[in-house]
Protein backbone atom coordinates (compact mmCIF):
# COMPACT_ATOMS: atom_id res chain seq x y z
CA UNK A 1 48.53 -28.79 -78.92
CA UNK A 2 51.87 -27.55 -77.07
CA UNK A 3 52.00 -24.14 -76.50
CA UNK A 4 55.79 -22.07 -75.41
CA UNK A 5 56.28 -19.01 -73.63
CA UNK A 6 59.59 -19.82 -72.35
CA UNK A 7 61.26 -17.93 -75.08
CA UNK A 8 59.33 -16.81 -78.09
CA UNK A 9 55.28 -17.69 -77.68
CA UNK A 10 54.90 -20.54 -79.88
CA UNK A 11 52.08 -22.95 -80.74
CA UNK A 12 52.12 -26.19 -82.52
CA UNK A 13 50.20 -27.44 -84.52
CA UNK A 14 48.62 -24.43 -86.18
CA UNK A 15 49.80 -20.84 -86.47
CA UNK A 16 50.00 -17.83 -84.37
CA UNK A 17 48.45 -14.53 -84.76
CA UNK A 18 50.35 -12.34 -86.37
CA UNK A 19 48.39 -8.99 -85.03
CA UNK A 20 50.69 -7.64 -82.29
CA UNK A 21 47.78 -7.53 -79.39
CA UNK A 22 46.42 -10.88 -80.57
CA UNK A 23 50.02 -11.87 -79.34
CA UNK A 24 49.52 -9.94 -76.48
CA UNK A 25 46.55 -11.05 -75.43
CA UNK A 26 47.46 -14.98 -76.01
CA UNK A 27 50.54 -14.49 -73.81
CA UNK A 28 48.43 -13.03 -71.02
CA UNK A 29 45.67 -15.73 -71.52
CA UNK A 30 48.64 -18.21 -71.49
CA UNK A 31 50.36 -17.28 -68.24
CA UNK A 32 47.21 -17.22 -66.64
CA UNK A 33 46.20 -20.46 -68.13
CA UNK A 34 42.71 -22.34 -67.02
CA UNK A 35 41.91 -18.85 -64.65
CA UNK A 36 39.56 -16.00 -65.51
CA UNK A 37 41.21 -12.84 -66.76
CA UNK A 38 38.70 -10.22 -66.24
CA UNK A 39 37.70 -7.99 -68.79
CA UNK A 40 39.40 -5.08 -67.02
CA UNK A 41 42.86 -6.63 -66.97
CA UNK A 42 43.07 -7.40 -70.63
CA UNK A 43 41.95 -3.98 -71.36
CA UNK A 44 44.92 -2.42 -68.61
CA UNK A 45 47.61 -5.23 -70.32
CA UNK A 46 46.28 -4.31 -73.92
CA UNK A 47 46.03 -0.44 -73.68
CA UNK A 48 47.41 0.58 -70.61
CA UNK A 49 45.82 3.67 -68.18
CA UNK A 50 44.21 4.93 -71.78
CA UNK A 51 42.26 2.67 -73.61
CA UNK A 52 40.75 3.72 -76.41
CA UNK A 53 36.86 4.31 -76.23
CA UNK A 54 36.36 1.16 -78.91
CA UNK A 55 38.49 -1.03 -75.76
CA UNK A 56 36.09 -3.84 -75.21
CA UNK A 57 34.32 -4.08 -78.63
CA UNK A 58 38.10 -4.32 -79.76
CA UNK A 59 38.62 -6.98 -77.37
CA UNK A 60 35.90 -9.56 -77.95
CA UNK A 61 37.30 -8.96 -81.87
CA UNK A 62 40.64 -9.83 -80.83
CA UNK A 63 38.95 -12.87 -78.63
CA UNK A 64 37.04 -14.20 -81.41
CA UNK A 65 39.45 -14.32 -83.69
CA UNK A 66 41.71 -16.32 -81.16
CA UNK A 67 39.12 -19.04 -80.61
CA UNK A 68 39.45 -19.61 -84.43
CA UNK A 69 42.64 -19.95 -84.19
CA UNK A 70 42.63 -22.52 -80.95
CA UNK A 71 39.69 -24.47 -82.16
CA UNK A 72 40.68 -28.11 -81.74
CA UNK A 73 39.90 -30.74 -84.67
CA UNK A 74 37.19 -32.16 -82.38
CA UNK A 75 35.23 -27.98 -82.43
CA UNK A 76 36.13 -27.16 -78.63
CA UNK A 77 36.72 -24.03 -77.53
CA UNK A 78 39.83 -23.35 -75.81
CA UNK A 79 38.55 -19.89 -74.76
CA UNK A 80 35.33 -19.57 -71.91
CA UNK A 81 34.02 -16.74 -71.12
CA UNK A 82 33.44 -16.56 -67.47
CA UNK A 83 32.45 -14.59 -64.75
CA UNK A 84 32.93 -10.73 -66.86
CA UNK A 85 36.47 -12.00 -67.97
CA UNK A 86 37.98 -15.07 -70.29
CA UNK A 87 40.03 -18.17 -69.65
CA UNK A 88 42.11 -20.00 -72.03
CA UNK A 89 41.53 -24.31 -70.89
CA UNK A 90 45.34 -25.63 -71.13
CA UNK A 91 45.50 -29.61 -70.66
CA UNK A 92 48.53 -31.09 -68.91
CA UNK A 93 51.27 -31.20 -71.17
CA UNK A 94 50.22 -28.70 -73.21
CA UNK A 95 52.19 -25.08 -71.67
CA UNK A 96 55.58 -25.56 -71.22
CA UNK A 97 55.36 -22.95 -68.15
CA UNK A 98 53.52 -26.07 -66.33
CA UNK A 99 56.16 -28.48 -67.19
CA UNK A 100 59.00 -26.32 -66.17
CA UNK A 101 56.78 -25.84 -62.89
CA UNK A 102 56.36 -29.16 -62.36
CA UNK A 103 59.96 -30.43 -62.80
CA UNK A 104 60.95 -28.08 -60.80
CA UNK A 105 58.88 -28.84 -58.16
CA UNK A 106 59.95 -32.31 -58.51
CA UNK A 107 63.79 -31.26 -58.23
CA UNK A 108 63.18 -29.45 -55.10
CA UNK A 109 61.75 -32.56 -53.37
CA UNK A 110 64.84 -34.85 -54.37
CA UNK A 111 66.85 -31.68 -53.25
CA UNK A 112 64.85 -31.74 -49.56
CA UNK A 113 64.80 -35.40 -49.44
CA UNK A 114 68.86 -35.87 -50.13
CA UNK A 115 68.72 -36.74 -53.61
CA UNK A 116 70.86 -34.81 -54.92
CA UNK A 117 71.94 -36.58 -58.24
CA UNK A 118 68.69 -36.39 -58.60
CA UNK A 119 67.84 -33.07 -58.15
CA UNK A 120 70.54 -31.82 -60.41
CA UNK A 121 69.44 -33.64 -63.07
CA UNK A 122 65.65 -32.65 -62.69
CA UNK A 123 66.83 -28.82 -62.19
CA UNK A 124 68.59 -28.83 -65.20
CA UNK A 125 66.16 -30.55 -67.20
CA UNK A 126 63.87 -27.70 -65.92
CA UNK A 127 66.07 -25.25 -66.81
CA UNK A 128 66.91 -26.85 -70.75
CA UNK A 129 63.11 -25.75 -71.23
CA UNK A 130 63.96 -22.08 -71.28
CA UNK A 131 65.16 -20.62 -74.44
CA UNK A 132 65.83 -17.03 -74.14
CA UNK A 133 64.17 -14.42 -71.84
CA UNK A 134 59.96 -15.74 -71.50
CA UNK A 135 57.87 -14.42 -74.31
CA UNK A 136 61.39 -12.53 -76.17
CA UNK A 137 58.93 -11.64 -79.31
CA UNK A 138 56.04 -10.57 -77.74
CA UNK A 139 55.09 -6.97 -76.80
CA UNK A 140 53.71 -6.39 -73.12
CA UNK A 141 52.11 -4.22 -70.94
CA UNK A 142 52.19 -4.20 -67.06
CA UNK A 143 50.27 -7.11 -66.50
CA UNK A 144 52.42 -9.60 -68.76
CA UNK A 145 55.74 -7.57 -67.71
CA UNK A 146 54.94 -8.49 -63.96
CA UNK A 147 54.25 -11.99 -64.61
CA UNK A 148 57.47 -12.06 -66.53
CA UNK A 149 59.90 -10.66 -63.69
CA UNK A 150 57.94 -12.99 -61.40
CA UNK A 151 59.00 -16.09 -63.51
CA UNK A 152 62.64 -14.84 -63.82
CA UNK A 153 62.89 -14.65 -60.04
CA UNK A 154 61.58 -18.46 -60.15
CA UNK A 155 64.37 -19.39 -62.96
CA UNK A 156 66.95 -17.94 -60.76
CA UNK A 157 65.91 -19.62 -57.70
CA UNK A 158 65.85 -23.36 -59.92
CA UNK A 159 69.42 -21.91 -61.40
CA UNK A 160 70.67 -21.49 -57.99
CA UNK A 161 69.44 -24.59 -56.46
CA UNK A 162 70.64 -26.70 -59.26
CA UNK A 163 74.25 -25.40 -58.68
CA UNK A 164 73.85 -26.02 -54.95
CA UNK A 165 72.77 -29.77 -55.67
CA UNK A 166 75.91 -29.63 -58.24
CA UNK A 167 78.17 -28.44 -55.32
CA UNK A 168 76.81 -31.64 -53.05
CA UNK A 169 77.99 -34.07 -55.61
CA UNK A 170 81.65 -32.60 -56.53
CA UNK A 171 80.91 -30.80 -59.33
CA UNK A 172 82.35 -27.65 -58.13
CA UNK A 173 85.39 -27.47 -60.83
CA UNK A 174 82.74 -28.12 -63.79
CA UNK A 175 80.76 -25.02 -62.04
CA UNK A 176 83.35 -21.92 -62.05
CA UNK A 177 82.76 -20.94 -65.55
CA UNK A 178 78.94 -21.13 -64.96
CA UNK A 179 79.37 -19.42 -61.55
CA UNK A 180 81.54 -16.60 -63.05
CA UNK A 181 79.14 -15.48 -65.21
CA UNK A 182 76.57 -15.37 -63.15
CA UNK A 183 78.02 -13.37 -60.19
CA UNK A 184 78.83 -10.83 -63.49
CA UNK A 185 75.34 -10.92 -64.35
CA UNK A 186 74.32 -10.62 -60.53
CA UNK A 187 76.93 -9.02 -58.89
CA UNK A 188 75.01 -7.88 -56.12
CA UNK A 189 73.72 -11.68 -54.99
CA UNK A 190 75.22 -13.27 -52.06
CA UNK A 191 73.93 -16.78 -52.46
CA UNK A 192 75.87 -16.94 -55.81
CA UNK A 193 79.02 -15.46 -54.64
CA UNK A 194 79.10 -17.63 -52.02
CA UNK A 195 78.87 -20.61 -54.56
CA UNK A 196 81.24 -19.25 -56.50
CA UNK A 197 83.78 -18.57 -53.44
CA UNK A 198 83.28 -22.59 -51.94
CA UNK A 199 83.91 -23.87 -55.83
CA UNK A 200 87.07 -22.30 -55.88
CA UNK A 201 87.86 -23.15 -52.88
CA UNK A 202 87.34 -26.80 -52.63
CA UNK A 203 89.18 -26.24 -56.40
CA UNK A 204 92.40 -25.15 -54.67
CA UNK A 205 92.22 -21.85 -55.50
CA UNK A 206 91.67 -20.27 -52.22
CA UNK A 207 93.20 -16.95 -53.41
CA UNK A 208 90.98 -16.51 -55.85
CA UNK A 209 88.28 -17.64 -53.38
CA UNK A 210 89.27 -14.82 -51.21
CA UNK A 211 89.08 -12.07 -54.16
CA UNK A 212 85.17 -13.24 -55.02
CA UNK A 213 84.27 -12.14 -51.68
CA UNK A 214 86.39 -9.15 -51.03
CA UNK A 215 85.33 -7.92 -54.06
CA UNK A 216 81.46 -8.89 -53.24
CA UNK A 217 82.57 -6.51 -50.10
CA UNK A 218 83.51 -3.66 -51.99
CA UNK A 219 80.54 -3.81 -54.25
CA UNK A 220 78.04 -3.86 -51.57
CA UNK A 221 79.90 -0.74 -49.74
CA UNK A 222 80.81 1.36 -52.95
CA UNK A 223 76.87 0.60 -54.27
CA UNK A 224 74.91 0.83 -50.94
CA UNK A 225 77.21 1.47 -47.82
CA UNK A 226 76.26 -2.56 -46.87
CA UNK A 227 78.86 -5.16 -45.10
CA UNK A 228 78.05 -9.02 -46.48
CA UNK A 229 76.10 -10.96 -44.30
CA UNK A 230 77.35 -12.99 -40.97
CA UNK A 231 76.78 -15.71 -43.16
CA UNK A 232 79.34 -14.98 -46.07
CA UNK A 233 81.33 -13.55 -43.29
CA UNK A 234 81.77 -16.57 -41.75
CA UNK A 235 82.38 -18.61 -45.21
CA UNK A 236 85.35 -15.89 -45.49
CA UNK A 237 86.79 -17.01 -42.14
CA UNK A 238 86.40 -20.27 -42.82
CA UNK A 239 88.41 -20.17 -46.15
CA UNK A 240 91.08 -18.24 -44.05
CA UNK A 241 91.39 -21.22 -41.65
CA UNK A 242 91.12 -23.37 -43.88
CA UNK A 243 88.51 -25.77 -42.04
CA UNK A 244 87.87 -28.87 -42.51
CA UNK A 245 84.49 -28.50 -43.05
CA UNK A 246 84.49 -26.75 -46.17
CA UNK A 247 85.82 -30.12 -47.56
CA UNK A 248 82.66 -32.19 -46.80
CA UNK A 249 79.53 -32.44 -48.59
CA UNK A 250 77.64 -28.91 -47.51
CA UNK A 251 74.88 -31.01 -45.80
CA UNK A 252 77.75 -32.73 -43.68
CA UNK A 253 78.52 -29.80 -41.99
CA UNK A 254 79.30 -26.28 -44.14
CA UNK A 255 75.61 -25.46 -44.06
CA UNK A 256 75.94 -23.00 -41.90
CA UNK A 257 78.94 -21.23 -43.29
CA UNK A 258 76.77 -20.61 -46.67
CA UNK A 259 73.59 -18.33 -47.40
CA UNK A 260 71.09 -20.99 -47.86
């Protein structure tokens, strides 16, 4: 079976609940795949801080009527019940969450190790697996709406290390559009300006390298009375002197003028 979460929850072959909290509960059983969910959390993710007196009758209901739907051609259950909770057994392969995990991971390490070719192309490969916001059709409760900010964060993190490993190889005229809309959609991230600032830079357009960080200035003073970091500071001066180091590959010696 493949199961998706990275987007809308999807499951092939076979097909999905169509009982909004049978949703629910498959996307928390999902992100939590091959560990025990207690009892107590699917009840809080399913109902919230009131649960309706019928809560865990409801529950092994909604339970069962998964495990007919996840029953593989051989008769196994997918779905244990352990230890006053349930777990949902995911094989490798199967949850594109792991996948994306894993190729990330992977990324990273050619990132560490030098690679970066490599890592790019492993980053964005991890990154090709998301298709819209995770879980876009399912509704959620605190549990699942945690998990979900948690895994943004993680996307972000890949995001921004794949344009870092871009930035190593030369990429950084093929990154401004990319790089503009992300400062746009985080206009309060320093990492990302910074990207954005050394792309136009080593682009020739130093000017409008300049502006991206004044204007990161001004945002962080007008929205929390903040000056940019000695890091981005220094990237600023850098730009104004036009060093030579903000030619080179970023490993070669403009680390330290960067947010890493």
């Amino acid at each position: 079976m493949r199961f998706t979460v990275l987007g809308p929850l999807g499951m092939e072959p076979g097909q999905l609940p169509s009982a909004p909290k049978q949703r629910q509960l498959l996307a928390l059983l999902l992100l939590h795949a091959d560990t025990v969910v207690t009892v107590d959390d699917c009840v809080d993710e399913l109902w919230g801080e009131q649960p309706p007196m019928s809560a865990h009758s409801t529950l092994q209901t909604y339970v069962m009527n998964l495990r007919k739907v996840l029953r593989t051609a051989k008769g196994g259950d997918r779905i244990s019940t352990r230890e006053r909770g349930y777990a949902l057994r995911v094989q490798p392969g199967e949850l594109d969450l792991d996948d994306f995990h894993r190729i990330a991971a992977t990324g990273s390490e050619a990132f560490a190790a030098g690679r970066y070719p490599e890592a790019a192309r492993l980053l964005r490969a991890a990154l090709d697996m998301w298709h819209g916001p995770a879980l876009v059709d399912v509704q959620v409760g605190s549990i699942v709406r945690a998990r979900m900010e948690g895994l943004h964060e993680v996307r972000l993190a890949v995001h921004e290390e794949r344009v870092e490993a871009d930035l190593r190889v030369g990429r950084h005229r093929e990154l401004l559009s990319e790089l503009r809309v992300l400062v746009r959609r985080y206009p309060t991230h320093e990492n990302l300006r910074a990207q954005l600032a050394l792309a136009l830079y080593r682009s020739g357009r130093i000017t409008e390298a300049l502006a991206a960080l004044r204007q990161f200035r001004s945002t962080l003073a007008e929205r929390f009375g903040l000056e940019p970091s000695r890091r981005l500071q220094g990237l600023e001066q850098a730009i104004l002197r036009a060093e030579p180091a903000l030619d080179l590959p970023v490993d070669r010696g403009a680390s330290h003028l960067l947010v890493s």
